[in-house]
PDB file of N, CA and C in Angstrom:
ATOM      1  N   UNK A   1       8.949  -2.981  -5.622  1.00  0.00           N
ATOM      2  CA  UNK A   1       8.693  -2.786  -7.029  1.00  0.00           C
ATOM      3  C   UNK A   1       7.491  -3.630  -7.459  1.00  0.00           C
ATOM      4  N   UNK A   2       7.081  -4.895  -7.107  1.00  0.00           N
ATOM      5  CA  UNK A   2       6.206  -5.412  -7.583  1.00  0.00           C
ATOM      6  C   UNK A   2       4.761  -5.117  -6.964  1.00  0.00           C
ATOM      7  N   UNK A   3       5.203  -4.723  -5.552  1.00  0.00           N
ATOM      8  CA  UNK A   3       3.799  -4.070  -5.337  1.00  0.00           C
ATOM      9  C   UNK A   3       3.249  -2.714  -5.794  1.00  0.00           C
ATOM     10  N   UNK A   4       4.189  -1.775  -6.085  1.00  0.00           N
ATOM     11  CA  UNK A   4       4.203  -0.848  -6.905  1.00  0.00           C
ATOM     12  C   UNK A   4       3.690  -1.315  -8.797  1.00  0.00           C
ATOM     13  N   UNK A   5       4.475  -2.199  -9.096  1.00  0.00           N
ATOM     14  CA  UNK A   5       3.779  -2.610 -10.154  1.00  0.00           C
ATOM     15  C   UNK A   5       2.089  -2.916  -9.825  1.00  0.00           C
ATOM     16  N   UNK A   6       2.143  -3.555  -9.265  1.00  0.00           N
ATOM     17  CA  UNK A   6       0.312  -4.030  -9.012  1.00  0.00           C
ATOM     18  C   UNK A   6      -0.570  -3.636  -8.916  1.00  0.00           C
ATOM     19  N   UNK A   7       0.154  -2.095  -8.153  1.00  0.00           N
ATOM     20  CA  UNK A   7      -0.829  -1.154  -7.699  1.00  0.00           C
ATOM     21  C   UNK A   7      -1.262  -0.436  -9.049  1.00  0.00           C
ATOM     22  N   UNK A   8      -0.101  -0.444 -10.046  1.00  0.00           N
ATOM     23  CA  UNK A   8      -0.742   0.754 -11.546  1.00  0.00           C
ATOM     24  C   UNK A   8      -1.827   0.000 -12.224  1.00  0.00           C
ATOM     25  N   UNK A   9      -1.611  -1.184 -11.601  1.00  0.00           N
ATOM     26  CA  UNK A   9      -3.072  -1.710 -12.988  1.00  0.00           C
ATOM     27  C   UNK A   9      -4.104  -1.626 -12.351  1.00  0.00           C
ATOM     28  N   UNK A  10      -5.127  -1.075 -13.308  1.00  0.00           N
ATOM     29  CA  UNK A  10      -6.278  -0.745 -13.200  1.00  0.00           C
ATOM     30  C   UNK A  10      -7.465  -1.799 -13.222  1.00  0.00           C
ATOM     31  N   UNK A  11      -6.986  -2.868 -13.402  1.00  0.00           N
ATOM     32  CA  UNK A  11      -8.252  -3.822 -12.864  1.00  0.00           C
ATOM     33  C   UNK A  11      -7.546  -4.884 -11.089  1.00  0.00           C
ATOM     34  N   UNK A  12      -6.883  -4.013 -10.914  1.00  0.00           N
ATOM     35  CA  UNK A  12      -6.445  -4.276  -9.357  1.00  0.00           C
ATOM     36  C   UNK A  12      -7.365  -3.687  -8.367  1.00  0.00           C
ATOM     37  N   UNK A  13      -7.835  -4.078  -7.512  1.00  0.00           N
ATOM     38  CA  UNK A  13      -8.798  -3.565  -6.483  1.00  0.00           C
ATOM     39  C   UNK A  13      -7.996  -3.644  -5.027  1.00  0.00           C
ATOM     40  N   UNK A  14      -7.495  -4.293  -5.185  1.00  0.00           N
ATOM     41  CA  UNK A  14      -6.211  -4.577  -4.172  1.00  0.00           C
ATOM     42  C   UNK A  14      -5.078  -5.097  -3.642  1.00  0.00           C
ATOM     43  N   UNK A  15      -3.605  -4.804  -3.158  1.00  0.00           N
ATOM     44  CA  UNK A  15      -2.925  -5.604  -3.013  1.00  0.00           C
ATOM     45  C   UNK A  15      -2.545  -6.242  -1.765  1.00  0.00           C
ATOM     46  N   UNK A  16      -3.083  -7.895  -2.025  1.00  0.00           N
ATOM     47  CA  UNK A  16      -2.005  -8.821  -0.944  1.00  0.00           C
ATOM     48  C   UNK A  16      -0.620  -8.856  -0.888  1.00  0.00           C
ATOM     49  N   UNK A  17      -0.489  -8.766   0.726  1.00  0.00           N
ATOM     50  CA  UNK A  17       0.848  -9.117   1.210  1.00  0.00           C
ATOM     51  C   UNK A  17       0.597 -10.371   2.043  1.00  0.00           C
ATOM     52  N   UNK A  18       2.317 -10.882   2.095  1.00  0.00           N
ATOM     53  CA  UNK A  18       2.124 -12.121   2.510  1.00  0.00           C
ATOM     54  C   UNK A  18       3.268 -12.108   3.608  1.00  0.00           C
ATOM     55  N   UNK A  19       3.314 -11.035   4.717  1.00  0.00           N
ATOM     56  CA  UNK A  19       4.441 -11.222   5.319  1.00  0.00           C
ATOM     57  C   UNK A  19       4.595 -12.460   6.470  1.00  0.00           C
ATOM     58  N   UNK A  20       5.309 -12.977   6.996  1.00  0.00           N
ATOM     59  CA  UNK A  20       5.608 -14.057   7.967  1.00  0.00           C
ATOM     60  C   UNK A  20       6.235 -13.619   8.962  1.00  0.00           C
ATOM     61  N   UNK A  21       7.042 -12.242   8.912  1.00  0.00           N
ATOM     62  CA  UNK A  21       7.278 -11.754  10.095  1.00  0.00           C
ATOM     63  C   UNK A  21       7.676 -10.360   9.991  1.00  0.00           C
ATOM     64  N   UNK A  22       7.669  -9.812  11.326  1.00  0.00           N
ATOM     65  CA  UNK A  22       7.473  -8.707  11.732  1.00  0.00           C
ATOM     66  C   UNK A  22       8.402  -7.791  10.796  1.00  0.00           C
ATOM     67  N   UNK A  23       9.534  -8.224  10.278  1.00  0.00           N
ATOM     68  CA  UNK A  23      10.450  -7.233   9.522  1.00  0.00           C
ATOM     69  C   UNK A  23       9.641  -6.965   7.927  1.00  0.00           C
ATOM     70  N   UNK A  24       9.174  -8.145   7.831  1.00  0.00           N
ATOM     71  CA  UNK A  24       8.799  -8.369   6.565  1.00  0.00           C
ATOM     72  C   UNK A  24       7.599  -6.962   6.131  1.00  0.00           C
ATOM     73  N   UNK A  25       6.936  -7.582   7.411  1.00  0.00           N
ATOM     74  CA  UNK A  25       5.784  -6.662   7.292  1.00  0.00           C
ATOM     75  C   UNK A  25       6.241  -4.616   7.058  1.00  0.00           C
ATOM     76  N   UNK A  26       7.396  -4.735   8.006  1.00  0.00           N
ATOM     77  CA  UNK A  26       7.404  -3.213   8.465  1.00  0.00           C
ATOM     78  C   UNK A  26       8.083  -2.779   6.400  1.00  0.00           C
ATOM     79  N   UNK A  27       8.936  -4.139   5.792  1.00  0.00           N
ATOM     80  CA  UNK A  27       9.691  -3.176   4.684  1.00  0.00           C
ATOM     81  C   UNK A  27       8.415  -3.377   3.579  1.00  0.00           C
ATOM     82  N   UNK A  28       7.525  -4.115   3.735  1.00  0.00           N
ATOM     83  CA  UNK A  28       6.292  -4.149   3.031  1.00  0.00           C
ATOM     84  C   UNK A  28       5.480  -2.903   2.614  1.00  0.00           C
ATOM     85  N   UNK A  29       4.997  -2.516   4.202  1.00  0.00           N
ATOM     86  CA  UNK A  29       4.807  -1.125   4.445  1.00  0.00           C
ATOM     87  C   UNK A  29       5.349   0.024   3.882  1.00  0.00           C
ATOM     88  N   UNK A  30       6.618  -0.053   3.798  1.00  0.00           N
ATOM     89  CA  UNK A  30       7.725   1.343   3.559  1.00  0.00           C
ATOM     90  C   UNK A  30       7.580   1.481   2.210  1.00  0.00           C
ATOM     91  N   UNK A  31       7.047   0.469   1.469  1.00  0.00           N
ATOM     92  CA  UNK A  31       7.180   0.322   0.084  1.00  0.00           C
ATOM     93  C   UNK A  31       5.807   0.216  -0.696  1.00  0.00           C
ATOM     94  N   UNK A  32       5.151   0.709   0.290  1.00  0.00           N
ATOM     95  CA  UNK A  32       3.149   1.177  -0.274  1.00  0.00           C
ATOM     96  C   UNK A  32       3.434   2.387  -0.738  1.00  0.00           C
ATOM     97  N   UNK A  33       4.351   3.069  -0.467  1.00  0.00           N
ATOM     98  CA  UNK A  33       3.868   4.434  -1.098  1.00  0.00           C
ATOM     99  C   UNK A  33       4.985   4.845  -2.600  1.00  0.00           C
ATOM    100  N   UNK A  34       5.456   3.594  -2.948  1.00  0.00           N
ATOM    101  CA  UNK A  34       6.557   3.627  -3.970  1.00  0.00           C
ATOM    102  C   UNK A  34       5.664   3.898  -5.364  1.00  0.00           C
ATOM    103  N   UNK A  35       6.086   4.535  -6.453  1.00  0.00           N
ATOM    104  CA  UNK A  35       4.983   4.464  -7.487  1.00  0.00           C
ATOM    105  C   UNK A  35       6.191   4.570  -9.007  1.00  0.00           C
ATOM    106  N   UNK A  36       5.925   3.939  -9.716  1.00  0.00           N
ATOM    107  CA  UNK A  36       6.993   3.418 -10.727  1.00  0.00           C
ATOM    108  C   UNK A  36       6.538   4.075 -11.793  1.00  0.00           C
ATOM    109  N   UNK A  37       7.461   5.062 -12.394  1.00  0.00           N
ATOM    110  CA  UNK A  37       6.859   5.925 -13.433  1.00  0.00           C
ATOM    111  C   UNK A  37       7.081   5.236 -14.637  1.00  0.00           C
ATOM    112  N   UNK A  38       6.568   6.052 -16.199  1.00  0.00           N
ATOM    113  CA  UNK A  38       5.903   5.499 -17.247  1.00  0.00           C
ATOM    114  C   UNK A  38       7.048   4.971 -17.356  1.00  0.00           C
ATOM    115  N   UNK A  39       8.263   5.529 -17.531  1.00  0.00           N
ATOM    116  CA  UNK A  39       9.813   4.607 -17.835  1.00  0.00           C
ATOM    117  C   UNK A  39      10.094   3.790 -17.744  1.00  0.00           C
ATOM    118  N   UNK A  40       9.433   3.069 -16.201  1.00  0.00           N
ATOM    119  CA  UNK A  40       9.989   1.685 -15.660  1.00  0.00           C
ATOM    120  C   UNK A  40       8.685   0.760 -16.462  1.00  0.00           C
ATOM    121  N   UNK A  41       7.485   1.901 -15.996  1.00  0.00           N
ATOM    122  CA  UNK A  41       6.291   0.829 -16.529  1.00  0.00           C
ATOM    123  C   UNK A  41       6.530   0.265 -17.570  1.00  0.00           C
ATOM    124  N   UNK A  42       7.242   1.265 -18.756  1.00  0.00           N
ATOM    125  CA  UNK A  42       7.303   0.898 -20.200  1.00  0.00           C
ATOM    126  C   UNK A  42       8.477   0.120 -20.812  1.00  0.00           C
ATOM    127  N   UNK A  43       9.588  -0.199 -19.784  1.00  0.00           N
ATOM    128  CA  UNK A  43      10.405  -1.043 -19.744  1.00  0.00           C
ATOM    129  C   UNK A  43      10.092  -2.417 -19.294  1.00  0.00           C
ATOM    130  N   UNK A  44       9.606  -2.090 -17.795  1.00  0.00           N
ATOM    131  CA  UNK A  44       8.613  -4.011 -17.840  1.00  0.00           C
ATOM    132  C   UNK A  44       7.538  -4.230 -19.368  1.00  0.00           C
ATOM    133  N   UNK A  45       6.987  -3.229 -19.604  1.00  0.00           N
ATOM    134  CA  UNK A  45       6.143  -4.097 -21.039  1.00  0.00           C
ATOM    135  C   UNK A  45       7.190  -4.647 -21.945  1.00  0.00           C
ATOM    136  N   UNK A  46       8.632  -4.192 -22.125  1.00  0.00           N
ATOM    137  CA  UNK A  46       9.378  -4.802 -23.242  1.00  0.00           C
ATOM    138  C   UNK A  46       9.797  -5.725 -22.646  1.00  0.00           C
ATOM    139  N   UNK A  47       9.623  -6.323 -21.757  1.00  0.00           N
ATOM    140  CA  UNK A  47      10.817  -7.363 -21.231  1.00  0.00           C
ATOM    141  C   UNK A  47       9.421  -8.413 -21.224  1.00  0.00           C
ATOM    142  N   UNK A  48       8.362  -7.954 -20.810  1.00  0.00           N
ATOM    143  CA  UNK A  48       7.047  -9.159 -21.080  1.00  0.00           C
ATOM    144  C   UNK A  48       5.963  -8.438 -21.291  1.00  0.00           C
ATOM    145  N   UNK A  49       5.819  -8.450 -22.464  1.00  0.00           N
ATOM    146  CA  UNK A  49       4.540  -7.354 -23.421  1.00  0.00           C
ATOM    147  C   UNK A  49       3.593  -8.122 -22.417  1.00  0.00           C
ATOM    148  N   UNK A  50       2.287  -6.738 -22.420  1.00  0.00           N
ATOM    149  CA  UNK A  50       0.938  -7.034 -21.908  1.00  0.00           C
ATOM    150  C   UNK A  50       0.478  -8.391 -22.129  1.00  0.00           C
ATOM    151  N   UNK A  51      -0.093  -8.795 -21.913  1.00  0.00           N
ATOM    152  CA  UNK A  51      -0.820 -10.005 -22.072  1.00  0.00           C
ATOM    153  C   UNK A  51      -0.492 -11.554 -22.493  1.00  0.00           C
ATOM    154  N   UNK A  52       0.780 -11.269 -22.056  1.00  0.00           N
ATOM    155  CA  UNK A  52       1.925 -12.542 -22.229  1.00  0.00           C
ATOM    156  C   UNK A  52       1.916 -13.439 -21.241  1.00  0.00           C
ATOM    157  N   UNK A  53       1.151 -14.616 -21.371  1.00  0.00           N
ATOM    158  CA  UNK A  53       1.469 -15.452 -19.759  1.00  0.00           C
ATOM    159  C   UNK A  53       2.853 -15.953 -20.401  1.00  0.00           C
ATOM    160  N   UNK A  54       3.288 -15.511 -18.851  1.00  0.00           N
ATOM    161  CA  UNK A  54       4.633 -16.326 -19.026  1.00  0.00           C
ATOM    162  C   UNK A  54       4.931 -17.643 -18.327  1.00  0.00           C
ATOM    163  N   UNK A  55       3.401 -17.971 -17.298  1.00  0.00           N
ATOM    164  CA  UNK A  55       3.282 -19.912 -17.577  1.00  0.00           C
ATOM    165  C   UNK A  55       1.824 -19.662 -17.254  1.00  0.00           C
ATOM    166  N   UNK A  56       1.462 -20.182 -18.707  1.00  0.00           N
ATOM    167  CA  UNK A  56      -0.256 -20.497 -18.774  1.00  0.00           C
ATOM    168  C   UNK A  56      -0.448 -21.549 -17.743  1.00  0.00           C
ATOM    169  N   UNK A  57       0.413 -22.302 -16.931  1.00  0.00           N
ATOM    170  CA  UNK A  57      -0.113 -23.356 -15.871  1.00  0.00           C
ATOM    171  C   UNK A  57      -0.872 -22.249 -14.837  1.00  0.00           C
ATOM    172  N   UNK A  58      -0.047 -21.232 -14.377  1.00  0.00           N
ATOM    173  CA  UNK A  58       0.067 -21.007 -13.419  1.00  0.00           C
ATOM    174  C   UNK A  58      -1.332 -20.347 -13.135  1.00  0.00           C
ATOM    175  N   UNK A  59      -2.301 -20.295 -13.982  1.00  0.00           N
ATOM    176  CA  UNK A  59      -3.578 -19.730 -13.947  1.00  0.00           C
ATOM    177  C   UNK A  59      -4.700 -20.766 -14.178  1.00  0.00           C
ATOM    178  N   UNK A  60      -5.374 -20.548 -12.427  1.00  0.00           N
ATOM    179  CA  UNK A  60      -6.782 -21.406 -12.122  1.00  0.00           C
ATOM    180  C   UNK A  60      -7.874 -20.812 -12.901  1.00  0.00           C
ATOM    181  N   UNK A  61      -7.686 -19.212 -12.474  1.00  0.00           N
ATOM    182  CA  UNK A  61      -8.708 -18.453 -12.864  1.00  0.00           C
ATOM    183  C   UNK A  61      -8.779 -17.679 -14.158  1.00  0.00           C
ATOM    184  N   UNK A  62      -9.257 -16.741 -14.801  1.00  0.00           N
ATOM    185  CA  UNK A  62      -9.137 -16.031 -15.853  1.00  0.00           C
ATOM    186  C   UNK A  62      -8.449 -14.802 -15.621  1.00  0.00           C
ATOM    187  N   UNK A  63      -7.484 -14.622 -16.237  1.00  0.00           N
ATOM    188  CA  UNK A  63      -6.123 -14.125 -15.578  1.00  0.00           C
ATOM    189  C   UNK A  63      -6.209 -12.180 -15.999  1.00  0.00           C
ATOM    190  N   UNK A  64      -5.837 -11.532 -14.924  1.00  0.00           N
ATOM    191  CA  UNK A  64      -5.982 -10.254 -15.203  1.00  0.00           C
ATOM    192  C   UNK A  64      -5.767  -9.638 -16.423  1.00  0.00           C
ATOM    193  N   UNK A  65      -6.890  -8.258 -16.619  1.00  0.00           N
ATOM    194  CA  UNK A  65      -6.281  -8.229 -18.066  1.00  0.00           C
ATOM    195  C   UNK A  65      -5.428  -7.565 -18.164  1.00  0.00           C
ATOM    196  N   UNK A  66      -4.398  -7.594 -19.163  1.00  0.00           N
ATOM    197  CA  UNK A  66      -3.642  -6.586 -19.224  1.00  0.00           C
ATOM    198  C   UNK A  66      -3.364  -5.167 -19.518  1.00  0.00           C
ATOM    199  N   UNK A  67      -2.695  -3.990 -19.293  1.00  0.00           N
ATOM    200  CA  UNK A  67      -2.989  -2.567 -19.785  1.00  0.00           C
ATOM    201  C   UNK A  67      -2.243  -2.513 -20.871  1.00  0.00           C
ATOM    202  N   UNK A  68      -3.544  -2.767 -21.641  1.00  0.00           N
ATOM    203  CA  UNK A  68      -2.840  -1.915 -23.388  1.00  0.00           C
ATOM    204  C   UNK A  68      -2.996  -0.511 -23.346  1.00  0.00           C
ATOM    205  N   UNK A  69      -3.955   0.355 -22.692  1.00  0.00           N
ATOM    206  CA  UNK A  69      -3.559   1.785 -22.970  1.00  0.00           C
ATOM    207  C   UNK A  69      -3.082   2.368 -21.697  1.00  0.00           C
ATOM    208  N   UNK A  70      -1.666   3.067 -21.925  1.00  0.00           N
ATOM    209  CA  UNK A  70      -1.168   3.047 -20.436  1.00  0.00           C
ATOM    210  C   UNK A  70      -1.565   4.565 -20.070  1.00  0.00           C
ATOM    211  N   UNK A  71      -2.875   4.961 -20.742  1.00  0.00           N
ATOM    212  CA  UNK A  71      -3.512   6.421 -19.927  1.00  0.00           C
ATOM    213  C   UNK A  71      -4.505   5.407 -18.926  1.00  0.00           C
ATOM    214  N   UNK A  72      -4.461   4.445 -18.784  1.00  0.00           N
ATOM    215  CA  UNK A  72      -5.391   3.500 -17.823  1.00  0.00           C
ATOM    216  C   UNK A  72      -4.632   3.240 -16.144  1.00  0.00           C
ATOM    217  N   UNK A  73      -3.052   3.823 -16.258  1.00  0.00           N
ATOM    218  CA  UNK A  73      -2.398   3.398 -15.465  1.00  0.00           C
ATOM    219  C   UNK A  73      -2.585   4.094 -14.260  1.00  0.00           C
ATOM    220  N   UNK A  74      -2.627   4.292 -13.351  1.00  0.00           N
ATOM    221  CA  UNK A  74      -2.920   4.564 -11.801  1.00  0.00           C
ATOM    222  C   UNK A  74      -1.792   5.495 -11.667  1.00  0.00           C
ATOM    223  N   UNK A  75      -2.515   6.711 -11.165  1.00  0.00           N
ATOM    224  CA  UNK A  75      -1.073   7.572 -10.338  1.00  0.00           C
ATOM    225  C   UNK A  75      -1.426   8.153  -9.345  1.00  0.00           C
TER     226      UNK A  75
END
């Protein structure tokens, strides 16, 4: 699900994985081609609207932007 999330936003160019071992990797894989429709998308925005850090620590860099118009979303 979260790589599926990652993949709809549109200022994503790509997603890291971080597997450590061989199982990890193979259910990593199985789950590239998962794609989370507007329902779920539009249920994660209510649970943490766009552009909500939910810990401003946790950002070195200038933090992705968020999708306010979700005709921007990847399918």
């Amino acid at each position: 699900m979260a790589t599926a999330f990652v993949r709809a936003h549109p200022a994503v160019t790509a997603v890291l994985i971080g597997p450590r071992r061989p199982e990890q990797l193979t259910d990593l894989l199985a789950a590239a081609d998962v794609e989370l429709g507007d329902d779920v998308l539009d249920r994660i925005d209510e649970i943490v609207p766009p552009g909500v850090d939910v810990n401003p620590g946790d950002f070195y860099i200038d933090p992705t932007p968020p999708i306010t118009d979700k005709r921007l979303r990847r399918r």
